[in-house]
Protein backbone atom coordinates (compact mmCIF):
# COMPACT_ATOMS: atom_id res chain seq x y z
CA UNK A 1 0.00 0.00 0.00
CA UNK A 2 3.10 2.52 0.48
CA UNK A 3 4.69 1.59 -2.50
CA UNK A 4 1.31 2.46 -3.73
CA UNK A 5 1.40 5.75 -2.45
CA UNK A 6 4.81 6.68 -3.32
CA UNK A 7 4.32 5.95 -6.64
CA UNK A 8 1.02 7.98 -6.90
CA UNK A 9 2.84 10.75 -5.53
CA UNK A 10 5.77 10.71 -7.92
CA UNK A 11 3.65 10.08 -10.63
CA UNK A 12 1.74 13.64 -8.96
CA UNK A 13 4.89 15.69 -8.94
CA UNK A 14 6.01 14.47 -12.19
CA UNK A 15 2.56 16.05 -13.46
CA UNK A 16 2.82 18.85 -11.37
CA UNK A 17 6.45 19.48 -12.87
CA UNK A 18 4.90 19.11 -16.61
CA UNK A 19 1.73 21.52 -15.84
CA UNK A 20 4.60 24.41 -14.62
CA UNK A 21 6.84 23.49 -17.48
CA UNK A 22 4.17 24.12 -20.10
CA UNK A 23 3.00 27.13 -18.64
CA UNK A 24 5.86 28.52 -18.69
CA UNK A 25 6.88 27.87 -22.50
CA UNK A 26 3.26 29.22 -22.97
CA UNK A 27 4.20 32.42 -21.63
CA UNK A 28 7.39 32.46 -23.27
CA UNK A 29 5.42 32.19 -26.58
CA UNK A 30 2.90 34.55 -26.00
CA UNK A 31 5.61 36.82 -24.71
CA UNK A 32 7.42 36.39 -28.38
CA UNK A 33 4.16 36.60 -30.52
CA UNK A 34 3.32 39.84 -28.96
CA UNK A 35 7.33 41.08 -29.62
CA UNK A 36 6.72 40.02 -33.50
CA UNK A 37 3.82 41.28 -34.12
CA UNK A 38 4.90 44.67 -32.79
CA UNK A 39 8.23 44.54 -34.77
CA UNK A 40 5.77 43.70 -37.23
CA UNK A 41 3.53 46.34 -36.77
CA UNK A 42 6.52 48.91 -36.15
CA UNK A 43 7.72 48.11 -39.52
CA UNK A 44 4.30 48.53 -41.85
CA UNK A 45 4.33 52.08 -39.87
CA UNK A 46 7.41 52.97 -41.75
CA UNK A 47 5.65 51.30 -44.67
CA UNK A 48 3.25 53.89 -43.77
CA UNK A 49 5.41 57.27 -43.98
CA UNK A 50 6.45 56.16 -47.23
CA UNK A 51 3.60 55.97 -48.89
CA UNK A 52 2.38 59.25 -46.79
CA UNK A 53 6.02 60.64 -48.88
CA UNK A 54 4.87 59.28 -52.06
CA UNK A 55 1.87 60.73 -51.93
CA UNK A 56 2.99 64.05 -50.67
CA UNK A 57 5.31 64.23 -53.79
CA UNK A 58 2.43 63.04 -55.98
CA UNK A 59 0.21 65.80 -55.23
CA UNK A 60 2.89 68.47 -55.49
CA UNK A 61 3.62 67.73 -59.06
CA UNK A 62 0.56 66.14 -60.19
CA UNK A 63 -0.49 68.73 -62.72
CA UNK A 64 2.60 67.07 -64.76
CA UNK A 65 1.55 64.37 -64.87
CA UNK A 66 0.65 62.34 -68.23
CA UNK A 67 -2.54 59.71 -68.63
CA UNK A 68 0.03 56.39 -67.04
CA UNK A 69 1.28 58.72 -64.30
CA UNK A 70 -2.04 59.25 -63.37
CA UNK A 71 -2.78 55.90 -63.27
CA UNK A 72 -0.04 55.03 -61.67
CA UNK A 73 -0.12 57.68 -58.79
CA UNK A 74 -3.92 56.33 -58.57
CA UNK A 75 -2.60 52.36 -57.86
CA UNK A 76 -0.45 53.56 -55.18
CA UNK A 77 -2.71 56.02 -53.42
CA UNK A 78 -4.81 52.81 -53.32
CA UNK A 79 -2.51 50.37 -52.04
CA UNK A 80 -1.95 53.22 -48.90
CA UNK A 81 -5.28 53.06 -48.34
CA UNK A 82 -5.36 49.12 -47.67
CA UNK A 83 -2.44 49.70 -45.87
CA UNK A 84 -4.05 52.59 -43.58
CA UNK A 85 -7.35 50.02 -43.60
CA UNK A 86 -5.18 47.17 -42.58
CA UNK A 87 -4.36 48.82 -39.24
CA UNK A 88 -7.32 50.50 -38.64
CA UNK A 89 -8.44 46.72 -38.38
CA UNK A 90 -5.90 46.36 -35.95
CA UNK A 91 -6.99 49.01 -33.64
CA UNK A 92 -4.17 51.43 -34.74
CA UNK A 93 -5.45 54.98 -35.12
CA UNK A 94 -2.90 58.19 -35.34
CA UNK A 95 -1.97 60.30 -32.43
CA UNK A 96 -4.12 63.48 -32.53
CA UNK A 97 -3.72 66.40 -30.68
CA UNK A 98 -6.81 68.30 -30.57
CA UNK A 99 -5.34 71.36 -28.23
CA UNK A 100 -1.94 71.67 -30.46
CA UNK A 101 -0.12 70.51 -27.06
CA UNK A 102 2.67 67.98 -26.88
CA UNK A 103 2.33 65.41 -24.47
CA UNK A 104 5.40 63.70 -23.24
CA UNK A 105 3.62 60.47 -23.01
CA UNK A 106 2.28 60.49 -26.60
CA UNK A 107 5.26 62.45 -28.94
CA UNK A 108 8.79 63.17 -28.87
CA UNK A 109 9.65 66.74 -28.97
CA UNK A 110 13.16 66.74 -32.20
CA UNK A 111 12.81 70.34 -31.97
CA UNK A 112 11.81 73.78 -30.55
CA UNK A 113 11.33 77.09 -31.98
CA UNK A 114 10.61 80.58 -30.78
CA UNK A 115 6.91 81.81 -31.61
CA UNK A 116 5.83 84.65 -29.78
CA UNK A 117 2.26 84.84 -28.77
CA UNK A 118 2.71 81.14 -28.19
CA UNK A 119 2.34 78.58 -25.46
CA UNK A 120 5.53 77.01 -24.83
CA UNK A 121 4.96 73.46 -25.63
CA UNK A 122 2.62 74.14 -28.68
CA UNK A 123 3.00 71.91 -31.45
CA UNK A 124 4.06 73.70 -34.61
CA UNK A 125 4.39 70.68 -36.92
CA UNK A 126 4.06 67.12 -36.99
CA UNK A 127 7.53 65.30 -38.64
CA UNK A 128 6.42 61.56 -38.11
CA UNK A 129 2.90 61.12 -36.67
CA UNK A 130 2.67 58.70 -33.69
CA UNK A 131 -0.04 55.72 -33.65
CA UNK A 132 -1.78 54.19 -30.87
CA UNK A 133 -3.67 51.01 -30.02
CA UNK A 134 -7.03 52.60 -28.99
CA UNK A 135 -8.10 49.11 -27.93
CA UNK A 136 -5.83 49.81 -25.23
CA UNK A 137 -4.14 53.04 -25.09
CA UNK A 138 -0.64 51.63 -25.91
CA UNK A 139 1.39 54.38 -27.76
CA UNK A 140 3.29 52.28 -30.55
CA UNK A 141 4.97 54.79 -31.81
CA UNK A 142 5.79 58.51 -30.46
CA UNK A 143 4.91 61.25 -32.88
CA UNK A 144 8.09 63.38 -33.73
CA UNK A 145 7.08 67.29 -33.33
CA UNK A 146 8.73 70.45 -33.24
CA UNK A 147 7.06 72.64 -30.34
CA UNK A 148 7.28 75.84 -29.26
CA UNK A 149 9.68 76.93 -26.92
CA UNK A 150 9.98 80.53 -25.71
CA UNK A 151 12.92 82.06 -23.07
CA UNK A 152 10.94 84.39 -21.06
């Protein structure tokens, strides 16, 4: 009846031990999925900008443009809006600032300038716009602004 007992007890531990070990490469693989898909994520943002350059550059000399230009600058306005779709899907919207005030949690300030009759801290432009998981409120990416900043 010990023998019995013992072994029913290994045989407990040795599930015991198997149950932790799992659990624990289950967390390690959750914990690498969610790294991927926000390298993954990261880089179809910078997908992003350059399609948001392409299309800046597009409309600036557009009037030049002949009948397969057009057509052309049509396909890849397109394919940016999948792109911008794509994420939306995802939960990824862009960092707004209704007030035209940086917030150290949501952009990083590259630059200041001097604009009297400004608040310090005012955002003058956006350089790379910042998303955010609105599921959640996790800032992927900073935005990049230049701010005001006045000595007074």
């Amino acid at each position: 009846m010990n023998s019995k007992k013992a072994f029913l007890k290994q045989k407990l531990i040795e599930f015991q031990r198997r149950i932790a070990e799992l659990d624990h490469r289950l967390k390690e693989s959750r914990e690498s999925f969610r790294k991927r898909e926000a390298d993954l994520i990261l880089e179809l943002l910078t997908l992003l900008d350059a399609f948001e350059n392409i299309d800046e550059t597009i409309e600036a000399k557009q009037d030049q443009f002949d009948k397969s230009a057009r057509m052309l600058s049509k396909n890849i306005r397109s394919v940016h809006k999948k792109l911008k779709r794509l994420l939306q899907t995802r939960d990824l919207v862009e960092i707004e600032f209704p007030e035209d005030m940086a917030r150290i949690d949501h952009c990083k300030i590259v630059d200041t300038r001097s604009a009297p009759g400004s608040r310090n801290e005012t955002i003058l432009s956006v350089v790379k716009k910042g998303y955010v998981n609105k599921k959640n409120g996790r800032v992927l990416r900073k935005a990049e602004v230049i701010t005001v900043f006045n000595d007074e």
